[in-house]
N, C-alpha and C. Protein backbone atom coordinates (compact mmCIF):
# COMPACT_ATOMS: atom_id res chain seq x y z
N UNK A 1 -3.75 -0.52 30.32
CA UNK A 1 -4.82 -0.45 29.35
C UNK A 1 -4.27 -0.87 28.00
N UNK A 2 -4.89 -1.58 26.88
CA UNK A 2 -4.46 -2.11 26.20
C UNK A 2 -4.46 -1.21 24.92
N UNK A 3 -4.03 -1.72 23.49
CA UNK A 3 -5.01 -1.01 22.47
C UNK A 3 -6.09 -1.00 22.17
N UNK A 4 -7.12 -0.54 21.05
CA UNK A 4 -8.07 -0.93 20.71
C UNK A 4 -8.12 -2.04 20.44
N UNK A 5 -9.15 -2.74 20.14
CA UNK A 5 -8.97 -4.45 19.35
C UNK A 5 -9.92 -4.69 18.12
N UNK A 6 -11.36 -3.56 18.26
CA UNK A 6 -12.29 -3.83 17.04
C UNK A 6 -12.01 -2.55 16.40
N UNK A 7 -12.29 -3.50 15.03
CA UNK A 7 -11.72 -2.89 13.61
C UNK A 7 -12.27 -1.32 14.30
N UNK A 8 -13.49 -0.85 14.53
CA UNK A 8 -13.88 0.38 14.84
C UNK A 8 -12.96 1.64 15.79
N UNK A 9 -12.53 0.79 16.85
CA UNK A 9 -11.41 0.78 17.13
C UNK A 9 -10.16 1.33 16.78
N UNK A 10 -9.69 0.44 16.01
CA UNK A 10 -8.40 1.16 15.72
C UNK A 10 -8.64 2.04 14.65
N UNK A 11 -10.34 1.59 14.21
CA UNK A 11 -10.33 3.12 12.96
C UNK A 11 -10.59 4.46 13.85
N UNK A 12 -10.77 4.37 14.98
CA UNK A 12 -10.93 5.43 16.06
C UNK A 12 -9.50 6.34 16.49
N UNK A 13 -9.23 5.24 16.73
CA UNK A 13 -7.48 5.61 17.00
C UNK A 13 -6.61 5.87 15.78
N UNK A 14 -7.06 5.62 15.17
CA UNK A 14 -5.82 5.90 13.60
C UNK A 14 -5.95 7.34 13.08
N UNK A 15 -7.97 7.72 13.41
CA UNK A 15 -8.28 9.18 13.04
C UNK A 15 -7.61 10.00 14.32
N UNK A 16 -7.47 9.63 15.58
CA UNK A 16 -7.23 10.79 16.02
C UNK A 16 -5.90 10.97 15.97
N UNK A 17 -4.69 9.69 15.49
CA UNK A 17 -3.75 9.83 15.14
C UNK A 17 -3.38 11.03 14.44
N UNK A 18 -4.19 10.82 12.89
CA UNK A 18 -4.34 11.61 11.77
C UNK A 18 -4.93 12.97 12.21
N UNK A 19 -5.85 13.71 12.82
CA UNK A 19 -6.04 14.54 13.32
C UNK A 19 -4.83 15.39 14.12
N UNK A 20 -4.51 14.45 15.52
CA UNK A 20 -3.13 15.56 15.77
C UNK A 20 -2.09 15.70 14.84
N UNK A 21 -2.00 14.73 13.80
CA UNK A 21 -0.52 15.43 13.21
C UNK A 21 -1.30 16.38 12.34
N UNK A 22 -2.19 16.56 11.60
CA UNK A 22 -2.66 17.44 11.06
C UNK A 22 -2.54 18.68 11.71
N UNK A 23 -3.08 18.71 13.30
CA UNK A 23 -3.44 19.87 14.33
C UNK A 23 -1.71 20.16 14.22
N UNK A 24 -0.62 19.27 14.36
CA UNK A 24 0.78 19.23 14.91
C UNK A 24 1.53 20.34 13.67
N UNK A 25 1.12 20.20 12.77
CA UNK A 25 1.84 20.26 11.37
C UNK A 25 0.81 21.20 11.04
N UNK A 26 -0.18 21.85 11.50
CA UNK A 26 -0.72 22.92 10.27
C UNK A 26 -1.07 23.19 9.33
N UNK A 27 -1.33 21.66 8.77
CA UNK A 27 -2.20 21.54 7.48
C UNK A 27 -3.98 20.70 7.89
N UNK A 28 -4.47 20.73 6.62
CA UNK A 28 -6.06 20.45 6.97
C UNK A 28 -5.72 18.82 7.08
N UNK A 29 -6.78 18.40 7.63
CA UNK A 29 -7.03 16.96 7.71
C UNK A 29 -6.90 15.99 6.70
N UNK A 30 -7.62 16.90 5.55
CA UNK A 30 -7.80 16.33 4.37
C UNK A 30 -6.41 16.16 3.74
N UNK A 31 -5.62 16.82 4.14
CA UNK A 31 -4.09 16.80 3.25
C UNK A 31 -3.25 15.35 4.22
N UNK A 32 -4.08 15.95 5.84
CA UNK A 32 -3.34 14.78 6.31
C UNK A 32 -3.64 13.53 6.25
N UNK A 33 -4.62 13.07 6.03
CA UNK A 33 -5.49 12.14 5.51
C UNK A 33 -4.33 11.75 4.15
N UNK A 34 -4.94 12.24 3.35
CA UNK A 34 -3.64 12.08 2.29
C UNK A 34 -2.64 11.79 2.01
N UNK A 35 -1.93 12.35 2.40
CA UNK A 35 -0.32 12.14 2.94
C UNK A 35 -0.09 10.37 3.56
N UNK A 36 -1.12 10.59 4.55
CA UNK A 36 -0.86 9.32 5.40
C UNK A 36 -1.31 7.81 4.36
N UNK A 37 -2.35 8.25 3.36
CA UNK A 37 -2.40 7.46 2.45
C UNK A 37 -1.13 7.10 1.24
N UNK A 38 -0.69 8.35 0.75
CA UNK A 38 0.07 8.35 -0.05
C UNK A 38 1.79 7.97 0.11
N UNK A 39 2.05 8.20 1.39
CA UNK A 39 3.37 8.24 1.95
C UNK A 39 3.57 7.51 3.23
N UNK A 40 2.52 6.20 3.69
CA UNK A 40 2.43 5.27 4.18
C UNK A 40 2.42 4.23 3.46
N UNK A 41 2.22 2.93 4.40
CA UNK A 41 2.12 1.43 3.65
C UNK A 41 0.94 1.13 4.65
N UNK A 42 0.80 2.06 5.62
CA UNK A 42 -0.58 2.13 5.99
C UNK A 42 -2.15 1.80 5.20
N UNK A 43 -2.97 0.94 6.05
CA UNK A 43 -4.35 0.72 5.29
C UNK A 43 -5.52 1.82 5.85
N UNK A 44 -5.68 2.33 5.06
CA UNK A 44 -6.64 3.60 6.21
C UNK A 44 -8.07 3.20 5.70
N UNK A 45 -8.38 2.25 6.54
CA UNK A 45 -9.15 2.22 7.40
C UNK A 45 -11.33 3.03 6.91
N UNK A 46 -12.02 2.13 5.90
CA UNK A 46 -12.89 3.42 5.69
C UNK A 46 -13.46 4.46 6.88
N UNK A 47 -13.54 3.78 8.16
CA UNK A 47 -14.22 4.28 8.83
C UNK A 47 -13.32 5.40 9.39
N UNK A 48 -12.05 5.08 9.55
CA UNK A 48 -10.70 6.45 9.76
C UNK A 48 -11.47 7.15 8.78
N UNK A 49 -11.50 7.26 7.83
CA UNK A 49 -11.99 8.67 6.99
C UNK A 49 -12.88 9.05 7.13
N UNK A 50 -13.86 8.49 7.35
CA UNK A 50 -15.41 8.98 7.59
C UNK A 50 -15.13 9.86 8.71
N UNK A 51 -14.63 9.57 9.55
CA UNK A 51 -14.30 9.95 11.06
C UNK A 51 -13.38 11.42 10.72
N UNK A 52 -12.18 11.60 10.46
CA UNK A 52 -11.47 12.44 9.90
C UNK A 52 -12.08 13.46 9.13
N UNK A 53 -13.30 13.27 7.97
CA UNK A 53 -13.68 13.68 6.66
C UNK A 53 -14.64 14.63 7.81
N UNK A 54 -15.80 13.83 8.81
CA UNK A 54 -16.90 14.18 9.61
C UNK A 54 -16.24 15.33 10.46
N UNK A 55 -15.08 14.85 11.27
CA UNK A 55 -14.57 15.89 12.11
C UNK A 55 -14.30 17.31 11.38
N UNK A 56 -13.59 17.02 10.33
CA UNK A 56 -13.04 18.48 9.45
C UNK A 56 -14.53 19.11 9.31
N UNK A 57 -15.08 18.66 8.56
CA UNK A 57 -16.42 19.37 8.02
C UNK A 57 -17.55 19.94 9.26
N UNK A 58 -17.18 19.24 10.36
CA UNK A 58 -18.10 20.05 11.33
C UNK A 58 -17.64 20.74 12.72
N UNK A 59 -16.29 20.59 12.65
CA UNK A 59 -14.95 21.10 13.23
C UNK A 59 -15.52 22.46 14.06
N UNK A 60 -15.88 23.20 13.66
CA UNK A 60 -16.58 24.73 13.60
C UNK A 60 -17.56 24.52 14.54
N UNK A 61 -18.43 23.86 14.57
CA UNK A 61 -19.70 23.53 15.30
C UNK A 61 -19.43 22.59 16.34
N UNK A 62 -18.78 21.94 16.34
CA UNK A 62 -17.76 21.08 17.35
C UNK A 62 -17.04 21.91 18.27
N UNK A 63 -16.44 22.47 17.87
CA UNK A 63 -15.36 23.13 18.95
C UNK A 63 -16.08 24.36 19.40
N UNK A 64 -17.60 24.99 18.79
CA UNK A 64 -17.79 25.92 19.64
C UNK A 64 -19.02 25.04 20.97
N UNK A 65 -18.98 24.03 20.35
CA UNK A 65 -20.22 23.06 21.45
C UNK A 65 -19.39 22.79 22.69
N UNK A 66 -17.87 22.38 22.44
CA UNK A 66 -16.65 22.00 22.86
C UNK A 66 -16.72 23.15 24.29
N UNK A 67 -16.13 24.81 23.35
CA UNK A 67 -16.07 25.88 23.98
C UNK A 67 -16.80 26.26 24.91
N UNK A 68 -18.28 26.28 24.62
CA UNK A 68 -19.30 26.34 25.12
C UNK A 68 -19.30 25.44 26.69
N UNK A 69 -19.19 23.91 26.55
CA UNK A 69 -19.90 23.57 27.86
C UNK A 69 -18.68 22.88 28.29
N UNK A 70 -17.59 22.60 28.12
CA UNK A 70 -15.89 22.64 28.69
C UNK A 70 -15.94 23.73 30.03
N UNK A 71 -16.17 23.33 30.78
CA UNK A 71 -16.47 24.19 32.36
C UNK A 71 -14.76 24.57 32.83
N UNK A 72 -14.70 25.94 32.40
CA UNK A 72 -13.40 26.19 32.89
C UNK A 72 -12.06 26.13 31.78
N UNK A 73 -12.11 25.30 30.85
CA UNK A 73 -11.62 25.10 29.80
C UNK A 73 -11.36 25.65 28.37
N UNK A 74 -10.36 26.51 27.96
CA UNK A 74 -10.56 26.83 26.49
C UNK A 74 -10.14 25.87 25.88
N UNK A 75 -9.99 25.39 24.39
CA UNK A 75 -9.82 24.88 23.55
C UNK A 75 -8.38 24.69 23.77
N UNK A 76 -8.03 25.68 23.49
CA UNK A 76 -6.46 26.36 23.58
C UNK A 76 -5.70 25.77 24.48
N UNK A 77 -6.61 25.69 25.71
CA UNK A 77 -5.60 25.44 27.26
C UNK A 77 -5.86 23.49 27.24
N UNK A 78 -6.78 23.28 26.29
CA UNK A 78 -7.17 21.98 26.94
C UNK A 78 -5.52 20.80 25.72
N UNK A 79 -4.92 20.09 26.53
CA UNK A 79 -4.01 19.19 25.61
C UNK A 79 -4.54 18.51 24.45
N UNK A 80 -3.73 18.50 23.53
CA UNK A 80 -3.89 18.49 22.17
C UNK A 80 -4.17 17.42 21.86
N UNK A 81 -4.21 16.11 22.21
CA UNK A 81 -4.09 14.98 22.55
C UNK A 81 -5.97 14.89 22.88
N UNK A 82 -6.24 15.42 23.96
CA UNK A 82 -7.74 15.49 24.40
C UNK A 82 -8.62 16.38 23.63
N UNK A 83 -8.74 17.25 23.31
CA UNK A 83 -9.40 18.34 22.32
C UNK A 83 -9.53 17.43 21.07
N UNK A 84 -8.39 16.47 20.28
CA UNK A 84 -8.83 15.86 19.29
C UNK A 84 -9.82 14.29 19.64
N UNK A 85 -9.48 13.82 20.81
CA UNK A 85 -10.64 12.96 21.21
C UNK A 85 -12.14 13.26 21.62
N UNK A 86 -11.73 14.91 21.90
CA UNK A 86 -13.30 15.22 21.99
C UNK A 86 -14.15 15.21 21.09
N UNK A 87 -13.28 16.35 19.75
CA UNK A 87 -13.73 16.37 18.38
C UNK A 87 -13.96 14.50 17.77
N UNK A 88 -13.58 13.79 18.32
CA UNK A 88 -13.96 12.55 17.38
C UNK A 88 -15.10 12.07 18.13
N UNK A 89 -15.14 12.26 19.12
CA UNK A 89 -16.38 11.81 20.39
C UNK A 89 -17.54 12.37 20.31
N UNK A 90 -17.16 13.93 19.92
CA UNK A 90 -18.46 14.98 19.79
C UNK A 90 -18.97 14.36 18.03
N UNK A 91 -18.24 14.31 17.32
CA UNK A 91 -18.40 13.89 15.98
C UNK A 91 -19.72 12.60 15.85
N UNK A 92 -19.12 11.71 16.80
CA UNK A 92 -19.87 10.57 16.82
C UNK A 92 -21.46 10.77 17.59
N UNK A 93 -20.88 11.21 18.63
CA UNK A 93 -22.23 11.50 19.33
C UNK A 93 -23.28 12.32 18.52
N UNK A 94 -22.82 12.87 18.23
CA UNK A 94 -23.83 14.01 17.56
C UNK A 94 -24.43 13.90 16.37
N UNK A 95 -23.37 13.46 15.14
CA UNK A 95 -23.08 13.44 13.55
C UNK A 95 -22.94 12.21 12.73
N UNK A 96 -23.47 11.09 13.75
CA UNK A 96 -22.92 9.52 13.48
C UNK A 96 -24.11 9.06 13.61
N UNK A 97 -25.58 8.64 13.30
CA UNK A 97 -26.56 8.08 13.99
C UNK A 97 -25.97 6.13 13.86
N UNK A 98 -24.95 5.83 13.41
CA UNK A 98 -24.70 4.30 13.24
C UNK A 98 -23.68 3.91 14.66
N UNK A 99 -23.59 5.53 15.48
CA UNK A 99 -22.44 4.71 16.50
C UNK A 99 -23.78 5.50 18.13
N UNK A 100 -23.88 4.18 18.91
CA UNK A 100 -24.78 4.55 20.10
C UNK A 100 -24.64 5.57 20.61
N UNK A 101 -25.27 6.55 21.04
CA UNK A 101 -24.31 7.75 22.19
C UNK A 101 -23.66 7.25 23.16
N UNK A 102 -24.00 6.10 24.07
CA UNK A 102 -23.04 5.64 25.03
C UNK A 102 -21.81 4.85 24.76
N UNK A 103 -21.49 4.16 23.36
CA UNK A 103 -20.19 3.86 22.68
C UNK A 103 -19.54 5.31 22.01
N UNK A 104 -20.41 6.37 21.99
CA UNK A 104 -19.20 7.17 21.21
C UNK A 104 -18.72 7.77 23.00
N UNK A 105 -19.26 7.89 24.15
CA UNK A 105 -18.55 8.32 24.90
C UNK A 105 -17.82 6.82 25.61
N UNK A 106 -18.14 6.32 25.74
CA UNK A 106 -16.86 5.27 26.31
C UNK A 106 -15.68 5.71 25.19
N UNK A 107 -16.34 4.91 24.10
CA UNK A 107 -14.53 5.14 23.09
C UNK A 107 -13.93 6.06 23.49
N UNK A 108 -14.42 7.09 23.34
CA UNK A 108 -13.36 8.36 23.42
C UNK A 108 -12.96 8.47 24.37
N UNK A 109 -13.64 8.12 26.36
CA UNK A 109 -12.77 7.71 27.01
C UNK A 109 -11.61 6.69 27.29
N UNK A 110 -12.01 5.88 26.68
CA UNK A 110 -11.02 4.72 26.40
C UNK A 110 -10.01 5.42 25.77
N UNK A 111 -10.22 5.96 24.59
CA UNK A 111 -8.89 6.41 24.03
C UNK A 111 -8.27 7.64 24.97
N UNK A 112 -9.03 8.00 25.55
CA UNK A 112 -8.06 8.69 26.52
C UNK A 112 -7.29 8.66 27.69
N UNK A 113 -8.08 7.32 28.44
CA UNK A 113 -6.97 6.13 29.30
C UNK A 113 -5.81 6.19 28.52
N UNK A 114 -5.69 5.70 27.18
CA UNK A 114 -4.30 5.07 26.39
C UNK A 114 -3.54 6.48 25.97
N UNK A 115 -4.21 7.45 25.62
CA UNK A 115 -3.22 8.16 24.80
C UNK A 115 -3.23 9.17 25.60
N UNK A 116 -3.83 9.51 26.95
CA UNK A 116 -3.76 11.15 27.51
C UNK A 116 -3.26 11.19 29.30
N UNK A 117 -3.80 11.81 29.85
CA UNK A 117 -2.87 11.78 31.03
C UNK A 117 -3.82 11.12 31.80
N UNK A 118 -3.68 10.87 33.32
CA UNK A 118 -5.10 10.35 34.24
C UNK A 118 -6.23 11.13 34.40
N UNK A 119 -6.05 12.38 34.25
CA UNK A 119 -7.24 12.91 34.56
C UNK A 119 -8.26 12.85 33.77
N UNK A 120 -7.39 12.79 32.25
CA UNK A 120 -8.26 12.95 30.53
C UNK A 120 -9.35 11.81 30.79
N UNK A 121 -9.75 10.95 31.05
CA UNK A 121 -10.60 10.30 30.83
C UNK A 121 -11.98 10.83 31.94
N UNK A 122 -11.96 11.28 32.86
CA UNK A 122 -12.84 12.02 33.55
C UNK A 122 -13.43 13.15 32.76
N UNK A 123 -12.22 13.60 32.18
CA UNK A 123 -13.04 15.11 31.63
C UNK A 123 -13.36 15.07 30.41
N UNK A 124 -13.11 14.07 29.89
CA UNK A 124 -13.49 13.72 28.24
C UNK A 124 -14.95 12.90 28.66
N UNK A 125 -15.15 11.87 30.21
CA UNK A 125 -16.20 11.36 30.23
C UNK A 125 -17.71 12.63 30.53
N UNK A 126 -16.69 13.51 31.12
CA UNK A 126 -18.06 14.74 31.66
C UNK A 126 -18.21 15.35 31.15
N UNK A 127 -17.67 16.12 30.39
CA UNK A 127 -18.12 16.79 28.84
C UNK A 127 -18.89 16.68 27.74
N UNK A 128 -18.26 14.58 27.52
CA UNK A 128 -19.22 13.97 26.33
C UNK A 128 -20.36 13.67 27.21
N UNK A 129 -20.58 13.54 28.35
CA UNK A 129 -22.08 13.13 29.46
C UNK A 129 -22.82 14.38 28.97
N UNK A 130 -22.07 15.63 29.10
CA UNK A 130 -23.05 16.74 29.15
C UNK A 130 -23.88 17.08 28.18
N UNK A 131 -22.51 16.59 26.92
CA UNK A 131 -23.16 16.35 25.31
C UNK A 131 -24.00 15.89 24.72
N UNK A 132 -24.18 14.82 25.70
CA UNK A 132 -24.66 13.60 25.42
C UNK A 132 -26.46 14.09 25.99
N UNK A 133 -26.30 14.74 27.01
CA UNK A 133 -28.00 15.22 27.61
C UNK A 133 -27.99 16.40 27.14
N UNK A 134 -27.45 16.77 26.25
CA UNK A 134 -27.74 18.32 25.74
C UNK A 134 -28.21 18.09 24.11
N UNK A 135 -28.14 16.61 23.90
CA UNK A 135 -28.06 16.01 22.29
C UNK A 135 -28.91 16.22 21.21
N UNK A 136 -30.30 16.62 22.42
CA UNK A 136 -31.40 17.17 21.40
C UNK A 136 -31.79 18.21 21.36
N UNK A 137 -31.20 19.46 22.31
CA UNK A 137 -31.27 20.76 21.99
C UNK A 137 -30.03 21.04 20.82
N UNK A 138 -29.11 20.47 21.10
CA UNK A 138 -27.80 21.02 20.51
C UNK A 138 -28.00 20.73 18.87
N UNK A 139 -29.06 19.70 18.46
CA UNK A 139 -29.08 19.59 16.74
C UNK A 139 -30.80 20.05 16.35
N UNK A 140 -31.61 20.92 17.26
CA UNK A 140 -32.36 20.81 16.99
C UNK A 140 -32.40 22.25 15.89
């Protein structure tokens, strides 16, 4: 599986970059966000922030939607790696009306072909599916 290739893309992958080291390191997003601006030669990307800025701010409501219909799964138990592709997947699906519901769940499976183990892309696809038909109770 390759990298991303559209700009959206790697602004997909750069946030969830920025997300686990944030999750890794114990500071907020926003600092990591920061940092990665300030103490890179890195170009971040507007849509990395939107993405990053969206996740932090609805983080709370995310991870209990997460908690909630994750069949079998806590937060906790699920790899750190996948929990932050969900949060960018659930982000989009839900909190994004400019990205389709069926591109915010491919991406996030896609990114989980590349960055998670074999199974991650099944359970990142059936989760965001469930999300995805639960889309208009869950913001109503």
């Amino acid at each position: 599986m390759s990298a991303p290739t559209s700009a959206r893309g790697k602004a997909r992958r750069r946030a969830v970059d920025i997300l686990f080291e944030a999750e890794q390191r114990s500071v907020s997003a926003f600092d990591a966000l920061r940092d990665r601006r300030e103490k890179t030669d890195q170009i971040i990307n507007p849509y990395t922030a939107e993405i990053v800025q969206g996740v932090a701010a609805m983080q709370e409501q995310i991870d209990e939607f997460l908690s909630t219909y994750s069949q079998g799964w806590s937060l906790e138990r699920m790899p750190a790696v996948d929990r932050i592709i969900l949060r960018v997947g659930t982000w989009e699906l839900l909190y994004n009306d400019d990205v389709p519901d069926a591109v915010a769940v491919s991406e996030a499976v896609e990114l989980a072909k590349v960055l998670s183990t074999d199974e991650s892309p099944a359970f990142v696809n059936g989760l965001l599916g469930r999300l995805q038909q639960l889309k208009p109770t869950l913001l109503a």
